[in-house]
C-alpha atoms as a PDB file:
ATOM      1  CA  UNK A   1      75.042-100.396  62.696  1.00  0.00           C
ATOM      2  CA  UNK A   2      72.547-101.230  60.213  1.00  0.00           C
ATOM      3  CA  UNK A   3      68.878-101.232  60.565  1.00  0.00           C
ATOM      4  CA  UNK A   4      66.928-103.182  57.610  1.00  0.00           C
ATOM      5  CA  UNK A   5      63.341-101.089  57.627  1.00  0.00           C
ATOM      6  CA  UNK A   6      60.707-101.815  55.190  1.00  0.00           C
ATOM      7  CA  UNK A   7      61.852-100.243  52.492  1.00  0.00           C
ATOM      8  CA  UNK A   8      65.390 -98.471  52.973  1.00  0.00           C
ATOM      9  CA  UNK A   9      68.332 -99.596  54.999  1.00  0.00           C
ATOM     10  CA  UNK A  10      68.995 -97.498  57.682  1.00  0.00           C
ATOM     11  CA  UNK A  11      72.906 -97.071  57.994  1.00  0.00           C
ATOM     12  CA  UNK A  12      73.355 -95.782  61.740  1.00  0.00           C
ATOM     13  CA  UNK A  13      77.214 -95.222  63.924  1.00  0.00           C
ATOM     14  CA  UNK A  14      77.159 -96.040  66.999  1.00  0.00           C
ATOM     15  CA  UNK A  15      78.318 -92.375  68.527  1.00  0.00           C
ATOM     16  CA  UNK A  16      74.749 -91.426  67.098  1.00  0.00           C
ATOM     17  CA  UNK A  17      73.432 -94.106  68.639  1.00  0.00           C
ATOM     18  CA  UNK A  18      75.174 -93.327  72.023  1.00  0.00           C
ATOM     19  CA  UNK A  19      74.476 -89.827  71.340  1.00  0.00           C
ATOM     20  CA  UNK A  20      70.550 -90.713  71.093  1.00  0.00           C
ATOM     21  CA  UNK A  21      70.704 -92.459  74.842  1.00  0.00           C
ATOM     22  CA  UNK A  22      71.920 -89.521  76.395  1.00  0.00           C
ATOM     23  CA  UNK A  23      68.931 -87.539  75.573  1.00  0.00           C
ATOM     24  CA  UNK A  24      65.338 -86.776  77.169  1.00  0.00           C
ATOM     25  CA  UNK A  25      62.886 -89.899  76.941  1.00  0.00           C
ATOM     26  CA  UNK A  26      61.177 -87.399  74.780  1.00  0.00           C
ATOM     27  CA  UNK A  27      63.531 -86.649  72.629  1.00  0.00           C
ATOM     28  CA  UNK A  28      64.596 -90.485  72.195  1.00  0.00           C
ATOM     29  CA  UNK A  29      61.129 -91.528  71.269  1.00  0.00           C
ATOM     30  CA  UNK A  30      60.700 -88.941  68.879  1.00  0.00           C
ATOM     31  CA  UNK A  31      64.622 -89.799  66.987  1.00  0.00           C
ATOM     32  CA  UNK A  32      63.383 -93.223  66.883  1.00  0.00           C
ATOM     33  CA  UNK A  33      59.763 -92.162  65.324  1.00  0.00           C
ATOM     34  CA  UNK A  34      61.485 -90.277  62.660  1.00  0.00           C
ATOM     35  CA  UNK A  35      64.005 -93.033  62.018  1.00  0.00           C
ATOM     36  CA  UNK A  36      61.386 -95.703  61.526  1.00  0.00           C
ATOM     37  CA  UNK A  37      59.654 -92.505  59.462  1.00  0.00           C
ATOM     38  CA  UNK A  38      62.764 -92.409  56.916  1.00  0.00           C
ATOM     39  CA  UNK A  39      62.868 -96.023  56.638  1.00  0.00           C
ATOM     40  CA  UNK A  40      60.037 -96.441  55.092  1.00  0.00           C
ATOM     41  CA  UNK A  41      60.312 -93.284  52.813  1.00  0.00           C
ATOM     42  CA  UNK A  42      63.372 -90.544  53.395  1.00  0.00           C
ATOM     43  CA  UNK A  43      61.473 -87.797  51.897  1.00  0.00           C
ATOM     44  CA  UNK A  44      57.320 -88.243  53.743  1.00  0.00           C
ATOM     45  CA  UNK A  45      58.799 -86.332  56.935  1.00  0.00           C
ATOM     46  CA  UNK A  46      59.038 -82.686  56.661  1.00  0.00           C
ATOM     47  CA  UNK A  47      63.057 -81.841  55.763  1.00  0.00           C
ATOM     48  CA  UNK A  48      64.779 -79.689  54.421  1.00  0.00           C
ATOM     49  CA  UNK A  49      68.069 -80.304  51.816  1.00  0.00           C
ATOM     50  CA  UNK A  50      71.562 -78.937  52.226  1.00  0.00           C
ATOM     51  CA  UNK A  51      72.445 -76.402  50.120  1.00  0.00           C
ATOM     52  CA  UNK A  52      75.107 -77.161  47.852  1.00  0.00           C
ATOM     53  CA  UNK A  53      74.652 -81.062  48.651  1.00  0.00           C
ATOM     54  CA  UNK A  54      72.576 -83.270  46.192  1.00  0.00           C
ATOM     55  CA  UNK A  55      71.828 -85.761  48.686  1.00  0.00           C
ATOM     56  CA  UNK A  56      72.110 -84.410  51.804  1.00  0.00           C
ATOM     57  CA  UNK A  57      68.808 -83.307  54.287  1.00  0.00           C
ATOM     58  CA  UNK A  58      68.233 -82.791  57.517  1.00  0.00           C
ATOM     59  CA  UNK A  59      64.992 -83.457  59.799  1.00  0.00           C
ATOM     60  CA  UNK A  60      64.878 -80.511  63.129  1.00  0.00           C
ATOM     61  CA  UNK A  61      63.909 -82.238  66.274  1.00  0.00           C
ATOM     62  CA  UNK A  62      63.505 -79.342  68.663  1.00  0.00           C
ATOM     63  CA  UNK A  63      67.086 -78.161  69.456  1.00  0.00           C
ATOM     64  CA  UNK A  64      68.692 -81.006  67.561  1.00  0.00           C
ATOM     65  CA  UNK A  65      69.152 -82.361  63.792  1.00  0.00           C
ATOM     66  CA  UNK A  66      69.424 -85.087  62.036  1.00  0.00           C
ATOM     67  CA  UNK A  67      71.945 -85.045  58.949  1.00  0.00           C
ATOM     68  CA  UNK A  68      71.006 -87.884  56.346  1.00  0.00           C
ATOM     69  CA  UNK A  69      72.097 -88.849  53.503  1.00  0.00           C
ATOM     70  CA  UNK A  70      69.651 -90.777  50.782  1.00  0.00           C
ATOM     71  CA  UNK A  71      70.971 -93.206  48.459  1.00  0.00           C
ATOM     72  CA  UNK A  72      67.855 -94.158  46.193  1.00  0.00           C
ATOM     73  CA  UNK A  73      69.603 -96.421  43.671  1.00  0.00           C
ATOM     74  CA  UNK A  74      70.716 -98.986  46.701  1.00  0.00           C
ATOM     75  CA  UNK A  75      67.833 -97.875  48.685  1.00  0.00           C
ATOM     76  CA  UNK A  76      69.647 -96.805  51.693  1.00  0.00           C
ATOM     77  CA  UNK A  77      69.250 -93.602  54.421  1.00  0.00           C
ATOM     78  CA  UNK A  78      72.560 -93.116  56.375  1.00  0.00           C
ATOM     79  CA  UNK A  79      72.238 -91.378  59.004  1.00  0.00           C
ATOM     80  CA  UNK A  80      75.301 -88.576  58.823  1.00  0.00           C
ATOM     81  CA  UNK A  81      74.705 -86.598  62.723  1.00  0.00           C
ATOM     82  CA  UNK A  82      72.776 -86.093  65.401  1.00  0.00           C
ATOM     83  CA  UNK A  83      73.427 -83.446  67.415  1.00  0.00           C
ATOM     84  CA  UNK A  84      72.427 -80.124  68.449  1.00  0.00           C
ATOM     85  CA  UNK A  85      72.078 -76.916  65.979  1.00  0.00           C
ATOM     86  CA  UNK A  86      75.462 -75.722  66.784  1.00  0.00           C
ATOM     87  CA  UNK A  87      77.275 -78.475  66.338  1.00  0.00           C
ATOM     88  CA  UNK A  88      75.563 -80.786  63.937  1.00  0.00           C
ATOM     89  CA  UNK A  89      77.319 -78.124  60.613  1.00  0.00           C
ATOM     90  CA  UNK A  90      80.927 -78.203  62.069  1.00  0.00           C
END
């Protein structure tokens, strides 16, 4: 799924999406914050890059993360994983 924001596509799958609606109302609100955050500029939320990966960050959400990946020459954020600390690396 793909989610036009002002500035930079956001490239979404739908497991993250289903993955998102399974969580707290709390934790939905603030995914969805952050998304609308990166779409407008991947790098003004506080994150932290991959190691190894040139453009590969992730955002912590309490428990969970959010893998991106940030494609400044086509102006795109696609979103990689969301999913707890344990699981989001495997």
């Amino acid at each position: 799924m793909i989610y036009n924001m002002t500035e930079y596509q956001i490239i979404i799958h739908r497991k993250n999406l289903a993955f998102i609606k399974e969580l707290q109302p709390s934790y939905q609100n603030k995914i969805r914050d952050i998304l609308k955050t990166l779409g407008s500029n991947p790098f003004a939320y506080p994150y932290t890059k991959i190691r190894g990966e040139e453009h590969i960050f992730r955002i912590r959400v309490g428990e969970y993360r959010i893998l991106y990946e940030v494609h400044t020459h086509l102006r795109q954020v696609i979103i990689l994983k969301i999913d707890t600390r344990s699981k989001v690396y495997k």
